[in-house]
C-alpha atoms as a PDB file:
ATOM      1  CA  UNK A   1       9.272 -29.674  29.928  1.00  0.00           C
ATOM      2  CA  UNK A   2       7.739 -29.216  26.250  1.00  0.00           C
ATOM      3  CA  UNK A   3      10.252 -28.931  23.992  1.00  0.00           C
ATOM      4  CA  UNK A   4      11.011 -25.637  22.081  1.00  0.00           C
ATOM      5  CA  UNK A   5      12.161 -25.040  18.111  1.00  0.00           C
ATOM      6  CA  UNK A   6      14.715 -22.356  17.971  1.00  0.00           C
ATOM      7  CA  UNK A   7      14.894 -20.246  15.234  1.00  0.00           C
ATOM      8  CA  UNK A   8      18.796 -19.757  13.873  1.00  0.00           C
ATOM      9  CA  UNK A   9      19.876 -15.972  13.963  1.00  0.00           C
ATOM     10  CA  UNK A  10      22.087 -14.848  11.046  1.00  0.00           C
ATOM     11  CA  UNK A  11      24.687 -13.090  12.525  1.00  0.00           C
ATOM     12  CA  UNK A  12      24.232  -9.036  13.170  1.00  0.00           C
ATOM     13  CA  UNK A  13      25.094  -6.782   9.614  1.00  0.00           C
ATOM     14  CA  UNK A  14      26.758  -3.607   9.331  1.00  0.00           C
ATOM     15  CA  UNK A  15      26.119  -1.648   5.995  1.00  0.00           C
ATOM     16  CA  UNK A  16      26.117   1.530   5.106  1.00  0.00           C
ATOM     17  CA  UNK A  17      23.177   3.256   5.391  1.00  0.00           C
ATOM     18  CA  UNK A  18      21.636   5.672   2.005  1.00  0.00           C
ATOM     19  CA  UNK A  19      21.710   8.628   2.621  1.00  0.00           C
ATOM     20  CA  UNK A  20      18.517  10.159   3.179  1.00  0.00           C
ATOM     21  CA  UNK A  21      17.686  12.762   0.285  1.00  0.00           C
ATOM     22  CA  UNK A  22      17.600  16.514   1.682  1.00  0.00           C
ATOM     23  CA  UNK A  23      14.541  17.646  -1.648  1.00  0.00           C
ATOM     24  CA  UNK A  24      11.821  17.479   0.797  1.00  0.00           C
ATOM     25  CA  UNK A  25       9.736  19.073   2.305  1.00  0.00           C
ATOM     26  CA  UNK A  26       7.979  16.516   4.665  1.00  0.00           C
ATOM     27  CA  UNK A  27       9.146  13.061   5.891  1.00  0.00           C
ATOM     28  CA  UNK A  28       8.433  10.260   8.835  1.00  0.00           C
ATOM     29  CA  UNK A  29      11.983   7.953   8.333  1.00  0.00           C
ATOM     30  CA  UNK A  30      13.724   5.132  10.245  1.00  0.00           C
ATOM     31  CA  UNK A  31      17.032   3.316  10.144  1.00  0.00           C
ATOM     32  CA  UNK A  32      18.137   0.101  12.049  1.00  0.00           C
ATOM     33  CA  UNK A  33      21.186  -0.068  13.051  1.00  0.00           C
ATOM     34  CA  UNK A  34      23.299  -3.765  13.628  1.00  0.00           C
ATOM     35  CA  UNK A  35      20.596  -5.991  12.913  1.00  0.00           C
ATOM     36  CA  UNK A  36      20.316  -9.838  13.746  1.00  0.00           C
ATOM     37  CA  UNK A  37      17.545 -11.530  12.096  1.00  0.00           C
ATOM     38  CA  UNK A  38      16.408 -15.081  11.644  1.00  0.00           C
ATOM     39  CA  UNK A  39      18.095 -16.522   8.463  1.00  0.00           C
ATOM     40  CA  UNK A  40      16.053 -16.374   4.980  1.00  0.00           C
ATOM     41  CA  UNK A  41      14.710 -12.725   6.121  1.00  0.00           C
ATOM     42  CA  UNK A  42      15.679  -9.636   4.721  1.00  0.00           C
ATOM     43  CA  UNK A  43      17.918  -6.916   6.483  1.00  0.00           C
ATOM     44  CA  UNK A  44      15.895  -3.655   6.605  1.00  0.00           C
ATOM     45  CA  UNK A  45      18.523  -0.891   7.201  1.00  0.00           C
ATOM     46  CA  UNK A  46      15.935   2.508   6.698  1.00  0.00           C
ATOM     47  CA  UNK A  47      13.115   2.811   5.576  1.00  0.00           C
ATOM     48  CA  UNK A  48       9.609   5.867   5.675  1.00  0.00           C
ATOM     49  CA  UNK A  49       7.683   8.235   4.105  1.00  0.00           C
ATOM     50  CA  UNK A  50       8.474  11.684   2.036  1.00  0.00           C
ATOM     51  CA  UNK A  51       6.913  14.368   0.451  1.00  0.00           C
ATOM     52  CA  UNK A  52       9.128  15.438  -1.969  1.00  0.00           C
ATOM     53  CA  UNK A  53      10.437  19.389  -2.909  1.00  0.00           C
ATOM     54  CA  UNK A  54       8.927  20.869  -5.898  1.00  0.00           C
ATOM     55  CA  UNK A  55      10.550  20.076  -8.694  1.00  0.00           C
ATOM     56  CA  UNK A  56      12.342  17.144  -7.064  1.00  0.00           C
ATOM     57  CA  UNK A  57      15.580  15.591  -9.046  1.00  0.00           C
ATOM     58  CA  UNK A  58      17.897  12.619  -7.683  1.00  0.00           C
ATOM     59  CA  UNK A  59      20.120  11.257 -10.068  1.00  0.00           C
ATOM     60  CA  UNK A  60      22.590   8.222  -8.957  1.00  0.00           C
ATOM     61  CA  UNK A  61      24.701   5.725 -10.294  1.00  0.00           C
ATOM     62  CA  UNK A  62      23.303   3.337  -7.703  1.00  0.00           C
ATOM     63  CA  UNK A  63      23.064   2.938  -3.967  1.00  0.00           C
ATOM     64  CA  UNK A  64      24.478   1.119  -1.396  1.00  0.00           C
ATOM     65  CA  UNK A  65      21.623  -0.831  -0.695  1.00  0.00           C
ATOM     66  CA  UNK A  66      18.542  -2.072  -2.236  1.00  0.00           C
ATOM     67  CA  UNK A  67      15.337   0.045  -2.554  1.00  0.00           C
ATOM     68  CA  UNK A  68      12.247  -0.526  -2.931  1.00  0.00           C
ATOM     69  CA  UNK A  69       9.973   3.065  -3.761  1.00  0.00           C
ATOM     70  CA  UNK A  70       6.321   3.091  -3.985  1.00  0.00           C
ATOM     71  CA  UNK A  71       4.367   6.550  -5.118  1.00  0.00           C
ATOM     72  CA  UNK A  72       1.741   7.812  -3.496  1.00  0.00           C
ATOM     73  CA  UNK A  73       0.302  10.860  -5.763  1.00  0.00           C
ATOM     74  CA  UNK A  74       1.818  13.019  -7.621  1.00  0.00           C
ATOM     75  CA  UNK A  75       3.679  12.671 -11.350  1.00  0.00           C
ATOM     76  CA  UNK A  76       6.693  12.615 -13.186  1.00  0.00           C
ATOM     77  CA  UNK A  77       9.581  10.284 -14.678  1.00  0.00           C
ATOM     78  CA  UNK A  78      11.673   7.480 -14.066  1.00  0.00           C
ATOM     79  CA  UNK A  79      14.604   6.331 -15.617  1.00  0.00           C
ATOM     80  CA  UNK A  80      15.926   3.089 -14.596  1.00  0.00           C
ATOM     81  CA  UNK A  81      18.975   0.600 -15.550  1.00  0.00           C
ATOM     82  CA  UNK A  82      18.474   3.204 -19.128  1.00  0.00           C
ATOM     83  CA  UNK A  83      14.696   2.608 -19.785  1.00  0.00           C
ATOM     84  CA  UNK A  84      12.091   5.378 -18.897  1.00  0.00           C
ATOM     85  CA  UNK A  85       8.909   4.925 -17.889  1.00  0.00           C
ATOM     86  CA  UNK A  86       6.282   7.634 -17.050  1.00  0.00           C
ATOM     87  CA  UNK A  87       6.429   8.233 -13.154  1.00  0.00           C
ATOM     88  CA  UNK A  88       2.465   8.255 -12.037  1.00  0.00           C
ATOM     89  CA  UNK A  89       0.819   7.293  -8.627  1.00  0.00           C
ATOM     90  CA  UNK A  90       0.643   3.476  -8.339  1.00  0.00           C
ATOM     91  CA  UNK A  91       4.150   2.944  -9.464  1.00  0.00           C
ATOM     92  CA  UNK A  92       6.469   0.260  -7.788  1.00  0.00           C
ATOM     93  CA  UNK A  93       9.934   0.312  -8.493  1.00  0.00           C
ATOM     94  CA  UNK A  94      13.201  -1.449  -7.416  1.00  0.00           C
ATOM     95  CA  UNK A  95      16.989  -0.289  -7.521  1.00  0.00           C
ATOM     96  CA  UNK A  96      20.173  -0.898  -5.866  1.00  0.00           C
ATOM     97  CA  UNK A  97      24.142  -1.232  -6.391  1.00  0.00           C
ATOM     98  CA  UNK A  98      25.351  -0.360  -9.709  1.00  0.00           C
ATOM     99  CA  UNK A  99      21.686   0.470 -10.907  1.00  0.00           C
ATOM    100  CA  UNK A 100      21.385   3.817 -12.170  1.00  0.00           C
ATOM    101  CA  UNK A 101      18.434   5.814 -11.972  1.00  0.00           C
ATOM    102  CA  UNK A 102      17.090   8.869 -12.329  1.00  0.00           C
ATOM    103  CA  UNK A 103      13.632  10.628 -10.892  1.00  0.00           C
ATOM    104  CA  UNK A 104      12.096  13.659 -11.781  1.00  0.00           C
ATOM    105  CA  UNK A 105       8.766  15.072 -10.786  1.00  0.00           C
ATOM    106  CA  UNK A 106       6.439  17.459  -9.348  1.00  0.00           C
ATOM    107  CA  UNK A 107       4.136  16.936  -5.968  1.00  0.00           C
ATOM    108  CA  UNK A 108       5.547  13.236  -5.542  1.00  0.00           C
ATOM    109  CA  UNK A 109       4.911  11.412  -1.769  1.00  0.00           C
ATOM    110  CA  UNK A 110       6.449   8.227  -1.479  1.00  0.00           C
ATOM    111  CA  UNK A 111       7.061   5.981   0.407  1.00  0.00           C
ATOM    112  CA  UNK A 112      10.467   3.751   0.178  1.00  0.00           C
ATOM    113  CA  UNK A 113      12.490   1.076   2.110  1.00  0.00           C
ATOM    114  CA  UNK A 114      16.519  -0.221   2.086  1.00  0.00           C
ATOM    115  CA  UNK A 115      17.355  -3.860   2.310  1.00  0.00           C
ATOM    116  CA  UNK A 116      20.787  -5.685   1.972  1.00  0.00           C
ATOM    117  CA  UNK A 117      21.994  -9.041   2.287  1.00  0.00           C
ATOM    118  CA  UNK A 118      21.413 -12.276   0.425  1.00  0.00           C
ATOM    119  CA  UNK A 119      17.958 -13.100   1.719  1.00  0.00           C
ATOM    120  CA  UNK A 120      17.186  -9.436   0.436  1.00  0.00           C
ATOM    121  CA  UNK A 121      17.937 -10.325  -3.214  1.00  0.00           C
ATOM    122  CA  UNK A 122      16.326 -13.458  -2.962  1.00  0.00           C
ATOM    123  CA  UNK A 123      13.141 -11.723  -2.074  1.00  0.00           C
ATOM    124  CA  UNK A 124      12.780  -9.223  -4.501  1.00  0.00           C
ATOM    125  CA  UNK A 125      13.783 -11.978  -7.107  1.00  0.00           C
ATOM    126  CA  UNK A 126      11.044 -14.225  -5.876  1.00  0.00           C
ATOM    127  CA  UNK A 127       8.348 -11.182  -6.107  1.00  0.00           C
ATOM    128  CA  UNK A 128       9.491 -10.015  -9.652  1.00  0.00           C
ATOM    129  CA  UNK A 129      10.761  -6.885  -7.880  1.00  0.00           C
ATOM    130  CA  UNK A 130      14.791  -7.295  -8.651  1.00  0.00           C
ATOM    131  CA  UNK A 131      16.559  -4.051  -9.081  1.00  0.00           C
ATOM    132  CA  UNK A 132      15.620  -2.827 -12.877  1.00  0.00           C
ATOM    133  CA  UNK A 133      11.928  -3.973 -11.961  1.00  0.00           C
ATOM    134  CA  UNK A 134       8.947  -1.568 -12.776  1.00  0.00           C
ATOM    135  CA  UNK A 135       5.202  -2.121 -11.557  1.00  0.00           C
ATOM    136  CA  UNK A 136       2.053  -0.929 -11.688  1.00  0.00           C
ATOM    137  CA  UNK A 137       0.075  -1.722  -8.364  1.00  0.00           C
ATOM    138  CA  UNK A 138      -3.804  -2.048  -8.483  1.00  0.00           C
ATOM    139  CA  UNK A 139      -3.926  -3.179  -4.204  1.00  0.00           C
ATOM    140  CA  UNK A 140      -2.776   0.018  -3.122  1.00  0.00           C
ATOM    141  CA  UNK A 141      -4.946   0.621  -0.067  1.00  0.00           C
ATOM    142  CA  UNK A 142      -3.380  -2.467   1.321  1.00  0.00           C
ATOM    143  CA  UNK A 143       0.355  -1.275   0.545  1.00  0.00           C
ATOM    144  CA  UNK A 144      -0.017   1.614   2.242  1.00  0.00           C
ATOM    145  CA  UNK A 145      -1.305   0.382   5.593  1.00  0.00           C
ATOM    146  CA  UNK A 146       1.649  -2.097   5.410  1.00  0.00           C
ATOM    147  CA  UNK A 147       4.080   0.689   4.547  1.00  0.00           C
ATOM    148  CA  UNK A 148       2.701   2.944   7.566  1.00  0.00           C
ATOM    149  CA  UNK A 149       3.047   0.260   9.870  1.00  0.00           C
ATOM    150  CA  UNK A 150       6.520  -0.637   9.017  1.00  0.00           C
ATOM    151  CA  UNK A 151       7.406   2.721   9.536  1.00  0.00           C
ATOM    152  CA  UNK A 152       5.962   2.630  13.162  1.00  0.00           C
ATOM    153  CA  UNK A 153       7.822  -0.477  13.730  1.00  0.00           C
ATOM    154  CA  UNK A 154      10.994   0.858  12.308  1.00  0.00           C
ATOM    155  CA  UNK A 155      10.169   4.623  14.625  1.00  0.00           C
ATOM    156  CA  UNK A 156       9.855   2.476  17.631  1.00  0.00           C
ATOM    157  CA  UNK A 157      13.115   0.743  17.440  1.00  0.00           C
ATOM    158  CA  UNK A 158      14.103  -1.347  20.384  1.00  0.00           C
ATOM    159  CA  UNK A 159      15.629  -5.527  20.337  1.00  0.00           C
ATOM    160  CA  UNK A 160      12.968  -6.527  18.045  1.00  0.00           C
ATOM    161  CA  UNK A 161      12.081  -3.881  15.557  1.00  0.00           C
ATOM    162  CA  UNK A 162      14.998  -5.662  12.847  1.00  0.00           C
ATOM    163  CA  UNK A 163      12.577  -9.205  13.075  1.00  0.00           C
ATOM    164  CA  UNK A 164       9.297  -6.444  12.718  1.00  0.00           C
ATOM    165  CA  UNK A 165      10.470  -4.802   9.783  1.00  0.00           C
ATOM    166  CA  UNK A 166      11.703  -7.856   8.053  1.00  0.00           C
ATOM    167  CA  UNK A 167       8.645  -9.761   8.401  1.00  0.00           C
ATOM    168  CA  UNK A 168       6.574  -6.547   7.249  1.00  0.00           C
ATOM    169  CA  UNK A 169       8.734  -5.948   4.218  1.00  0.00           C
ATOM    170  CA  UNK A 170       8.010  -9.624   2.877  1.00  0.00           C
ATOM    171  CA  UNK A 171       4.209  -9.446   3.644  1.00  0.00           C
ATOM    172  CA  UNK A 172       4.570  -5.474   1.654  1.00  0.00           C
ATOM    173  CA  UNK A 173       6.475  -7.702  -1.135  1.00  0.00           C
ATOM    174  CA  UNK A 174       4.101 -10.451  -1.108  1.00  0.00           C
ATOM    175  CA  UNK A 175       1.014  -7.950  -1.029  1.00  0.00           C
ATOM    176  CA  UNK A 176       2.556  -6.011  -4.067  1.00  0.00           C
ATOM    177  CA  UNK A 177       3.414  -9.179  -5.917  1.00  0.00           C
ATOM    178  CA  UNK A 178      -0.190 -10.056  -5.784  1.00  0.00           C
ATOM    179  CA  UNK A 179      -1.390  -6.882  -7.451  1.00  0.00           C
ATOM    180  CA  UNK A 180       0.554  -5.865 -10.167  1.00  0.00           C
ATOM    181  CA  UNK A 181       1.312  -5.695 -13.663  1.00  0.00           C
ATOM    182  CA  UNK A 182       5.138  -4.854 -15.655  1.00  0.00           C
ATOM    183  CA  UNK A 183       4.789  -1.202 -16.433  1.00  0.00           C
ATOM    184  CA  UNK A 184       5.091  -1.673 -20.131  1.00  0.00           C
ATOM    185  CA  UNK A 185       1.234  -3.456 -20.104  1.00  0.00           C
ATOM    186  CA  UNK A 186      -0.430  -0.698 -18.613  1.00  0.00           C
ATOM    187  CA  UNK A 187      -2.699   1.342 -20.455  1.00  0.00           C
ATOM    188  CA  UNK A 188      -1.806   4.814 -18.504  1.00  0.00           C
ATOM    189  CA  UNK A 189      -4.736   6.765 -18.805  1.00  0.00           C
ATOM    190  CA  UNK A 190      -7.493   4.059 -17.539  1.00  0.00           C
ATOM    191  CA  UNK A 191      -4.624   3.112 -14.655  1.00  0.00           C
ATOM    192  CA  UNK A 192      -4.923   6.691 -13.214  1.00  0.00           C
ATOM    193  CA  UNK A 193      -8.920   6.829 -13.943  1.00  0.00           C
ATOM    194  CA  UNK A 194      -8.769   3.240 -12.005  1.00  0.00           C
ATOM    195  CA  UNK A 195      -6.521   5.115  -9.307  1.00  0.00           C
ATOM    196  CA  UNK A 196      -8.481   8.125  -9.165  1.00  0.00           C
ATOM    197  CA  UNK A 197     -11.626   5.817  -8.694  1.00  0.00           C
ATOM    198  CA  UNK A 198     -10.105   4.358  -5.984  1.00  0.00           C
ATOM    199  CA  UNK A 199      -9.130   7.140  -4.487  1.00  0.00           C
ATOM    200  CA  UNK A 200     -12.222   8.950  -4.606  1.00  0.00           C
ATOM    201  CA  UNK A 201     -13.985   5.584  -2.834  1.00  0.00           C
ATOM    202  CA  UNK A 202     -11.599   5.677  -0.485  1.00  0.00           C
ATOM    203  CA  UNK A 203     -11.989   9.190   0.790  1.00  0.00           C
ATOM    204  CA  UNK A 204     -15.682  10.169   0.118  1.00  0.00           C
ATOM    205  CA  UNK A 205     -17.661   6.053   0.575  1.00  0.00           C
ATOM    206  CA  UNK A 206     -19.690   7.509   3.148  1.00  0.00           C
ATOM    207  CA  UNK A 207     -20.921  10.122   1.019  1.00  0.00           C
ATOM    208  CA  UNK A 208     -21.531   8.601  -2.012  1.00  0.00           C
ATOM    209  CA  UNK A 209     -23.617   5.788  -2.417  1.00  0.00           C
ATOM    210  CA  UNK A 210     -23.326   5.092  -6.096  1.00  0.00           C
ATOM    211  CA  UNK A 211     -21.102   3.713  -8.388  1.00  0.00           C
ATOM    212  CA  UNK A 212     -22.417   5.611 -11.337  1.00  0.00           C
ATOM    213  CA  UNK A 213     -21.691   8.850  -9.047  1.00  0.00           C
ATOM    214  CA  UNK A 214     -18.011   7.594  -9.040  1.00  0.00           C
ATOM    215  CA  UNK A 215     -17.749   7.314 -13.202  1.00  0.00           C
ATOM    216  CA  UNK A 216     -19.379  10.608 -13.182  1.00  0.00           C
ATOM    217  CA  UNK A 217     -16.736  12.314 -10.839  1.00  0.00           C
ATOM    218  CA  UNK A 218     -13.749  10.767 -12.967  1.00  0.00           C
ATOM    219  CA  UNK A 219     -15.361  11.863 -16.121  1.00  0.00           C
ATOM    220  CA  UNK A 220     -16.011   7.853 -17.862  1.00  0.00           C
ATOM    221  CA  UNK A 221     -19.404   5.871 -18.174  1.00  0.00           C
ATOM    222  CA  UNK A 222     -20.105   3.219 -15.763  1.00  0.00           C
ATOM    223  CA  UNK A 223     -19.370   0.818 -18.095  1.00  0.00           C
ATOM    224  CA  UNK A 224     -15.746   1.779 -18.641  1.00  0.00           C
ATOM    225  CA  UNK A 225     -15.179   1.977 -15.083  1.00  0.00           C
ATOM    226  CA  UNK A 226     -16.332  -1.534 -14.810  1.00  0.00           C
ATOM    227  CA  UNK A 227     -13.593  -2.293 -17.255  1.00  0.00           C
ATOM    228  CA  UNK A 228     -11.124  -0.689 -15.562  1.00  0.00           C
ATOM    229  CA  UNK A 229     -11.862  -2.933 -12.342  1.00  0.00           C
ATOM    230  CA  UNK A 230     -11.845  -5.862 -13.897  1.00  0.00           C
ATOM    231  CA  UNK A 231      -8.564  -5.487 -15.356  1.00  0.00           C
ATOM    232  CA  UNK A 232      -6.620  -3.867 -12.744  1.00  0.00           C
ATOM    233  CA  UNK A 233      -8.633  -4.802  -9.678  1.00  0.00           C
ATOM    234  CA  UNK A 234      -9.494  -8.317  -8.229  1.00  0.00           C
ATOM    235  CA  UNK A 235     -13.611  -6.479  -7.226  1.00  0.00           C
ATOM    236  CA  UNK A 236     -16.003  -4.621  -9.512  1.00  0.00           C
ATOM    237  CA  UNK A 237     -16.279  -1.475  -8.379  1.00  0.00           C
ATOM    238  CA  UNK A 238     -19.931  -1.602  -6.708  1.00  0.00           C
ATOM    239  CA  UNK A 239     -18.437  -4.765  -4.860  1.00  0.00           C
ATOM    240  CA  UNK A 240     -14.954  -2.797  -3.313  1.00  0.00           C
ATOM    241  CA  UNK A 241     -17.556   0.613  -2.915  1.00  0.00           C
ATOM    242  CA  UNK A 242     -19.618  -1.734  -1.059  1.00  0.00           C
ATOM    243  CA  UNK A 243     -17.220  -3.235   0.918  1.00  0.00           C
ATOM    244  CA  UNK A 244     -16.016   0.184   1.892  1.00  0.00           C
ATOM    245  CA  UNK A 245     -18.867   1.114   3.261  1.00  0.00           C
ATOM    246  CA  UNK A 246     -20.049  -1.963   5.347  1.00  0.00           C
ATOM    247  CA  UNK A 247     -16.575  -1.023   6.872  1.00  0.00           C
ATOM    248  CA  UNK A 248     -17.699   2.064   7.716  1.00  0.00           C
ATOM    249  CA  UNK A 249     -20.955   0.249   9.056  1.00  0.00           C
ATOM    250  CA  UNK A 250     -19.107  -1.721  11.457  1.00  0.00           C
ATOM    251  CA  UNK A 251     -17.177   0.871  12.847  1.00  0.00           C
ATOM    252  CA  UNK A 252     -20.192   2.791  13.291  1.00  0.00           C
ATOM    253  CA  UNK A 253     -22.277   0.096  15.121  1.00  0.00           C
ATOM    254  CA  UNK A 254     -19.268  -1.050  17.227  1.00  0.00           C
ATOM    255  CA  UNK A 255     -19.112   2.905  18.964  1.00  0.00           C
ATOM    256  CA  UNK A 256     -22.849   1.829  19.735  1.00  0.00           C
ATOM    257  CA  UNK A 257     -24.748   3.900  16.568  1.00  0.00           C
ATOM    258  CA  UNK A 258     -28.381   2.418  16.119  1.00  0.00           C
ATOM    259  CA  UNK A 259     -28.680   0.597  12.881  1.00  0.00           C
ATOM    260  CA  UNK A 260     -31.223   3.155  11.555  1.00  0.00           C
ATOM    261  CA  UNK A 261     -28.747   6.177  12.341  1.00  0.00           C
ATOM    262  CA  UNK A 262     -26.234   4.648  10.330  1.00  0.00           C
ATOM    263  CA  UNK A 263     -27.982   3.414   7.777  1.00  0.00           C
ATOM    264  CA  UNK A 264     -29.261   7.125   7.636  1.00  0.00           C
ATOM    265  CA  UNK A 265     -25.537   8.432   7.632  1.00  0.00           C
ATOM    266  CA  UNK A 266     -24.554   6.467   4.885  1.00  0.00           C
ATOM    267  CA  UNK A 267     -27.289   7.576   2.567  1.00  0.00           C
ATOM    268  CA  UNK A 268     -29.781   4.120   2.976  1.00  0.00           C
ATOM    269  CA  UNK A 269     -33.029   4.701   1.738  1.00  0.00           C
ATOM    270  CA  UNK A 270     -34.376   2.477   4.499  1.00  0.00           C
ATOM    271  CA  UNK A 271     -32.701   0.232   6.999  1.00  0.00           C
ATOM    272  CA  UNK A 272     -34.358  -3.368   5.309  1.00  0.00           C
ATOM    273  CA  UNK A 273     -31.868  -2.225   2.379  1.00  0.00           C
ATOM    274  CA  UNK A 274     -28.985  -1.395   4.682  1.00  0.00           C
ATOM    275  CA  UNK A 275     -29.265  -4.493   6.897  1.00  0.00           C
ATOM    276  CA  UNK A 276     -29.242  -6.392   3.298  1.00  0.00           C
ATOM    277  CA  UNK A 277     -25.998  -5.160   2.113  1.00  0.00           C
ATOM    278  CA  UNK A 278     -24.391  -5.690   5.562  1.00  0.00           C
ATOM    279  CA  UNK A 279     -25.392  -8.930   5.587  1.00  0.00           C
ATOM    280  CA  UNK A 280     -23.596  -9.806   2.008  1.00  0.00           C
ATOM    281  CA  UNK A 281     -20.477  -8.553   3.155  1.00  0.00           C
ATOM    282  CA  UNK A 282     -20.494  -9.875   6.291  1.00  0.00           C
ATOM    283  CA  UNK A 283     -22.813 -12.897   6.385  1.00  0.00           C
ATOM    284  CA  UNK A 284     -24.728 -11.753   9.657  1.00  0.00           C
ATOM    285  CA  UNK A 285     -27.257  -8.727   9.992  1.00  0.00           C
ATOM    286  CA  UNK A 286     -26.249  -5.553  12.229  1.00  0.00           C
ATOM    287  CA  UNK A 287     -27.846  -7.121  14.955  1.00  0.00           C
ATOM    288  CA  UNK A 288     -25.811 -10.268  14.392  1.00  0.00           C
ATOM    289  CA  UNK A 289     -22.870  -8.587  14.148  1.00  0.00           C
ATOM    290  CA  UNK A 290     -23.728  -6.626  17.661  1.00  0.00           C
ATOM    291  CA  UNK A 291     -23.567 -10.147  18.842  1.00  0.00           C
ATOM    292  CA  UNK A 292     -20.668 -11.300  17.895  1.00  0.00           C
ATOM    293  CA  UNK A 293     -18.423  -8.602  18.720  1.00  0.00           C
ATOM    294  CA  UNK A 294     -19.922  -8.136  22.255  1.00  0.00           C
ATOM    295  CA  UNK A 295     -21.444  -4.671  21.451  1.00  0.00           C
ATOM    296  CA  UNK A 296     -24.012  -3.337  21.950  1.00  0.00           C
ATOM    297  CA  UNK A 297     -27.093  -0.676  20.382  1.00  0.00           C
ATOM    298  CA  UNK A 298     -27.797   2.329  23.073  1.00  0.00           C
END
């Protein structure tokens, strides 16, 4: 019989749970209950997503747990273990016991998760997050997926959404980790042109084909765009533009679109010069790629 490697359980935690804040006016929240999870994992107690009131205030002395907050759009301020810091989408902050903190702002979604234990402090430690901590993200397409799946995990409950969560919050650590700078280095105004770059990729690739249409819609040359990428982002912004629409490719050609109809839809001047970019994103042609995943054109 092959042997097995079992995985010691810390034993199950009670906490107290923070108190969810009552300022909003939209939300999708969890909270876990007793929770055994393997040892050197953090204890996610709650967790989800908010759009705050207008005008939103919470001021506390600290919590019972450890948070971690992440914001999503809108602005305002944060004050934190007595320094403030300008509140602005792209912000990644930690807090906890006995760490004051205040936050003030208007329009502000964000999304947030608890933690407690030992293994919990270790982790933010390890990721520069420890409660106090301030960061500027410049990943945060990649935060947010892992945010809305941890909130699926933590909706969906059941025996093994405690091991789920845990595992999600250290890859949403790890992820952040890898993409940030201390709030104090970033230059505020090219951060939210960098944002709004982003976020204008992110929502309109398939209609615009340009990265000189993207400067022009945020109101900066191409050149200071290009900048911006390079020193908040880890791709210049024709490569991540690029990349988001090759995505978009292979979505496209995997429902069964012709390459010519999508290479129309996304704006190609002719499908030689569509086929070419696909192919430097993904090292095979449409056709190849038709291969590979088992699809194929109507």
């Amino acid at each position: 019989m092959p042997s097995r490697t079992l995985q010691r359980m810390s034993k199950p935690i009670t906490t107290v749970i923070p108190a969810f804040s009552t300022e909003v006016d939209e939300a999708r929240r969890f909270t876990l209950g007793r929770q055994t999870v393997a040892d050197g994992l953090p204890c996610v107690v709650s967790g989800g997503w908010e759009l705050c009131a207008p005008h939103y205030r919470m001021e506390r002395n600290g919590t019972p747990a450890l948070a971690v907050e992440y914001l999503l759009a809108g602005e305002g301020t944060l004050m934190l273990a007595g320094t403030e810091a300008p509140l602005v989408p792209g912000t990644l902050f930690a807090y906890g016991p006995g760490v004051a903190h205040r936050i003030r702002g208007t329009g502000l979604s964000k999304y947030f998760v608890n933690l407690t234990g030992g293994p919990a402090e270790a982790a933010l430690a390890a990721h520069d997050l420890a409660p106090g901590a301030i960061r500027r993200l410049t990943n945060p397409a990649a935060l947010h997926t892992l945010f809305d799946v941890l909130i699926t995990a933590g909706q969906a409950g059941g025996a093994a959404a405690p091991g789920i969560c845990a595992h999600l919050t250290m890859a949403l650590l790890g992820t952040a980790a890898a993409g940030s700078t201390t709030s104090g280095a970033t230059d505020l105004t090219g951060y939210a042109t960098y944002q709004r770059a982003l976020a204008i990729m992110d929502e309109r690739h398939a209609q615009v084909a340009t990265v000189e249409a993207i400067a022009e819609t945020c109101g900066v040359t191409t050149v200071y765009l290009c900048r911006l990428f390079g020193q908040y982002g880890q791709e210049t912004p024709l490569q991540h533009l690029t990349r988001l629409r090759m995505n978009r490719a292979a979505v496209l050609l995997g429902e069964g679109r012709k390459a010519r109809e999508v290479a129309a839809e996304l704006g190609f001047a002719d499908q030689f010069h569509f086929s070419r970019c696909f192919r430097r994103v993904y090292g095979v042609s449409p056709r190849g790629f038709l291969a590979l995943t088992g699809a194929a054109e109507r």
